[in-house]
Protein backbone atom coordinates (compact mmCIF):
# COMPACT_ATOMS: atom_id res chain seq x y z
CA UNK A 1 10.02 -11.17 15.28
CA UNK A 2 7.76 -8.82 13.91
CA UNK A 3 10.00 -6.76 12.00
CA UNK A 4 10.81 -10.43 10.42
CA UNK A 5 6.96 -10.92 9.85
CA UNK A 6 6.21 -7.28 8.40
CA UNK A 7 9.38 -8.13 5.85
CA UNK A 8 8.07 -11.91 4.48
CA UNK A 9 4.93 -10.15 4.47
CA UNK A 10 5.78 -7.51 2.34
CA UNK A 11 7.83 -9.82 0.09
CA UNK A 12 5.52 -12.13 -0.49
CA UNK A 13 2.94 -9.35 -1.09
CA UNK A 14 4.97 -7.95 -4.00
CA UNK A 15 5.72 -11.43 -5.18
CA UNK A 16 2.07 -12.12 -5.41
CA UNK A 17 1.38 -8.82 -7.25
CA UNK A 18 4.35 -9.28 -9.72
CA UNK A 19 2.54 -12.52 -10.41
CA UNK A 20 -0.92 -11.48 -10.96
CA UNK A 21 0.59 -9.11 -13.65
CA UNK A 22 2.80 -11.47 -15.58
CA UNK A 23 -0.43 -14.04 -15.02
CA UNK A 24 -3.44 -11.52 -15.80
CA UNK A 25 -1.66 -9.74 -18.63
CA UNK A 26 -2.02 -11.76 -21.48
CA UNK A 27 -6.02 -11.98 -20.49
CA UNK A 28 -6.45 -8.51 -20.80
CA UNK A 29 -8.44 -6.92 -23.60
CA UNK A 30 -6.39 -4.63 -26.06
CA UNK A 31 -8.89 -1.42 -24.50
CA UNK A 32 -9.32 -1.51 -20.94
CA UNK A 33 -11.31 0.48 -18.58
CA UNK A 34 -9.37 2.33 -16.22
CA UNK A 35 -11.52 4.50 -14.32
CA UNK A 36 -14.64 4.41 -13.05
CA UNK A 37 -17.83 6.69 -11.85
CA UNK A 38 -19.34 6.06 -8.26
CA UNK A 39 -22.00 3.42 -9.67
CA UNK A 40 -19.39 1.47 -10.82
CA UNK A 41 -19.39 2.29 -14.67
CA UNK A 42 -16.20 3.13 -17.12
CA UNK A 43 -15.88 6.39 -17.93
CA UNK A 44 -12.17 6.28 -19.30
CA UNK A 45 -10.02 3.77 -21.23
CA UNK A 46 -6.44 3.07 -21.99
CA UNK A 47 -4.44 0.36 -23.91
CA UNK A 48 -3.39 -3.07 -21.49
CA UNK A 49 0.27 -1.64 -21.87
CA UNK A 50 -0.38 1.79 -20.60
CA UNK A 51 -2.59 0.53 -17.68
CA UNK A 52 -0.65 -2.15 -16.90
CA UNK A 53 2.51 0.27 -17.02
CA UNK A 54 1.07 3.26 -15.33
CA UNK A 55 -0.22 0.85 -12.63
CA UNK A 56 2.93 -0.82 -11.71
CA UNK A 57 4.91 2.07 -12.12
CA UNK A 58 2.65 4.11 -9.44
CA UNK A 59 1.75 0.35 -7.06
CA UNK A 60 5.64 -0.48 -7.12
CA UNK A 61 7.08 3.20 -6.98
CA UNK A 62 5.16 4.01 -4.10
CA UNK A 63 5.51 1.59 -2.08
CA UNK A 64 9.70 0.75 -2.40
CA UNK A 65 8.78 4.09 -1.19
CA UNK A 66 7.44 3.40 1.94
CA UNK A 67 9.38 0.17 2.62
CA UNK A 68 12.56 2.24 1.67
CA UNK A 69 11.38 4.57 4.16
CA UNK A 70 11.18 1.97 7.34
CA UNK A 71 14.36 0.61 6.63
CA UNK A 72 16.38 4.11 6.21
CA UNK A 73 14.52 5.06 9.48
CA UNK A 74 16.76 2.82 11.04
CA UNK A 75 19.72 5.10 9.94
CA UNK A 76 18.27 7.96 10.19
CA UNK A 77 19.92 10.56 13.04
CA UNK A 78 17.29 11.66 15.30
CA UNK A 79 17.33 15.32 15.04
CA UNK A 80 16.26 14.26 11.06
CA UNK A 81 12.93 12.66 12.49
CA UNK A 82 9.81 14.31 13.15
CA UNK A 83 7.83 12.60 15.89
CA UNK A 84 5.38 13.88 18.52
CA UNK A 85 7.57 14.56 21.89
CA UNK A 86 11.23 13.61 20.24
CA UNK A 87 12.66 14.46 23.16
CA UNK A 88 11.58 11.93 25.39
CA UNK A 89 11.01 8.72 22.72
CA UNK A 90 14.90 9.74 21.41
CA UNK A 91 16.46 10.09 24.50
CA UNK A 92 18.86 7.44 25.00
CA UNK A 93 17.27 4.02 26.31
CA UNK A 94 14.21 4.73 24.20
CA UNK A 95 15.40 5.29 20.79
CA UNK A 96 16.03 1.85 19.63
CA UNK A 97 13.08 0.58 20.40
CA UNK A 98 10.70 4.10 19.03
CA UNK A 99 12.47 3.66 15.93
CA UNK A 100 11.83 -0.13 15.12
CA UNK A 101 8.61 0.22 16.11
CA UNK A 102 8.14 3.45 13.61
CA UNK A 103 9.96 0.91 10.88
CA UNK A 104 7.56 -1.98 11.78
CA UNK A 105 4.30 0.12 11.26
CA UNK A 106 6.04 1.61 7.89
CA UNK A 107 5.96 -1.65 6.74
CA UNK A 108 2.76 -2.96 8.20
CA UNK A 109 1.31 0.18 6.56
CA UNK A 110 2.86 -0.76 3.59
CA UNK A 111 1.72 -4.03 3.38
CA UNK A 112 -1.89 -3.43 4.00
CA UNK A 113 -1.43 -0.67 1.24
CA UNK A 114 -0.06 -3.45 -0.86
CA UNK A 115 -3.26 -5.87 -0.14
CA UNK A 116 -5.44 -2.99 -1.19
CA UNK A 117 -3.77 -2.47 -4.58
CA UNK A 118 -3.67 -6.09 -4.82
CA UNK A 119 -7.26 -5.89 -4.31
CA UNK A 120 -7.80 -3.20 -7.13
CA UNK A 121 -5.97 -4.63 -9.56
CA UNK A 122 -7.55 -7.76 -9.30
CA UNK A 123 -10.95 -5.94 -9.37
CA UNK A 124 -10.00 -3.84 -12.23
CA UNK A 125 -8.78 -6.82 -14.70
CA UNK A 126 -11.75 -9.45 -13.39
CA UNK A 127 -14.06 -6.23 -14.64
CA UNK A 128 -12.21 -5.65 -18.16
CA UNK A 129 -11.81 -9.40 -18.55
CA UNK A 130 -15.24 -10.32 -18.34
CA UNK A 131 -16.13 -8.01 -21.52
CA UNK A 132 -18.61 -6.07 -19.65
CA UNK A 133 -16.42 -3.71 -17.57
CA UNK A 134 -19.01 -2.67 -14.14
CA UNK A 135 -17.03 -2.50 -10.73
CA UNK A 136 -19.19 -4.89 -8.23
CA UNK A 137 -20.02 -3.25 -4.96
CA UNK A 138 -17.75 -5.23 -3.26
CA UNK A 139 -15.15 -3.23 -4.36
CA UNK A 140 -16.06 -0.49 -2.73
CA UNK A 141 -16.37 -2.24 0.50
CA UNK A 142 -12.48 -3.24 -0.12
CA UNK A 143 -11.51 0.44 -0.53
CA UNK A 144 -13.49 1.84 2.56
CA UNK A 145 -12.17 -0.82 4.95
CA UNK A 146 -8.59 0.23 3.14
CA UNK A 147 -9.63 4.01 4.23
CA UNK A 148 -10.98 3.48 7.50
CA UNK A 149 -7.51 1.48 7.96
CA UNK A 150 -5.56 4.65 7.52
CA UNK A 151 -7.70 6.65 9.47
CA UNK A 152 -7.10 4.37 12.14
CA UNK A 153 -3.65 3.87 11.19
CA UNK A 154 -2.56 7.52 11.15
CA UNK A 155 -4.48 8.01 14.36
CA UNK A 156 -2.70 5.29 16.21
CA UNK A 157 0.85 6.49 15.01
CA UNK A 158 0.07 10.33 16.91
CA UNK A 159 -1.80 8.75 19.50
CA UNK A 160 1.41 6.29 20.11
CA UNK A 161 4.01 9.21 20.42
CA UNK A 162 2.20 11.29 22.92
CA UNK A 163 4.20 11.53 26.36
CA UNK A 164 3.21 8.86 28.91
């Protein structure tokens, strides 16, 4: 079941970023800001097409990535995977279940990665749109809650795989 959640999730994830391209495109200023110092102001521009481009080419190309990645764990032979104590969570009995529940987290990782780019994106055309291009300081509330995620994240996955 939530293998089944972590893929609608992820799905409709994509689906809702595909859609705030196709939707926020046309909006977009000809010159966008596309980076930003630490108090929030542009300090480098590009054309809509190039950031729009370079954006989904790095959003979507990383993360097929990663969801590629938790379902070819599925298939992949043991001795390929490198996991904290592979001995024990591969040995026969455990396996199954070690490697959906690597898969899962893939793609909960994924998704959450997905919200957060979401969340930029969003951030990033809302800014450019509204002809005075400043990041609010929410933003950066977005993106530390997105890096204390991984933290916690990447902590949890060693953590998981130590012998009980």
């Amino acid at each position: 079941m939530r293998s089944l959640i972590a893929r609608a999730g992820f799905a409709g994830l994509l689906a809702v970023y595909t859609l705030l391209v196709v939707y926020g495109y046309p909006q977009l200023p000809e010159m966008m800001a596309s980076n930003f110092n630490g108090a929030g102001d542009p300090h480098a521009w590009q054309t809509k097409a190039t950031f729009v481009g370079l954006f989904t080419a790095a959003g979507v190309g990383s993360f097929l990535l990663v969801g590629l990645s938790a379902s070819l764990i599925r298939r992949t032979p043991a001795h390929l995977l490198s996991i904290p104590n592979k001995d024990y969570w591969m040995a026969p009995g455990r396996a199954e279940q070690t490697v959906a529940t690597l898969s899962n987290r893939l793609l909960e990782f994924c998704n959450v990665s997905l919200v957060g780019l979401v969340h930029l994106f969003h951030h990033l055309c809302a800014t450019n749109v509204a002809g005075n291009p400043h990041l609010p300081s929410g933003f950066g509330w977005g993106f530390a809650g997105y890096m204390i995620f991984t933290l916690v994240w990447t902590a949890w996955l060693i953590l998981s795989y130590r012998r009980p």
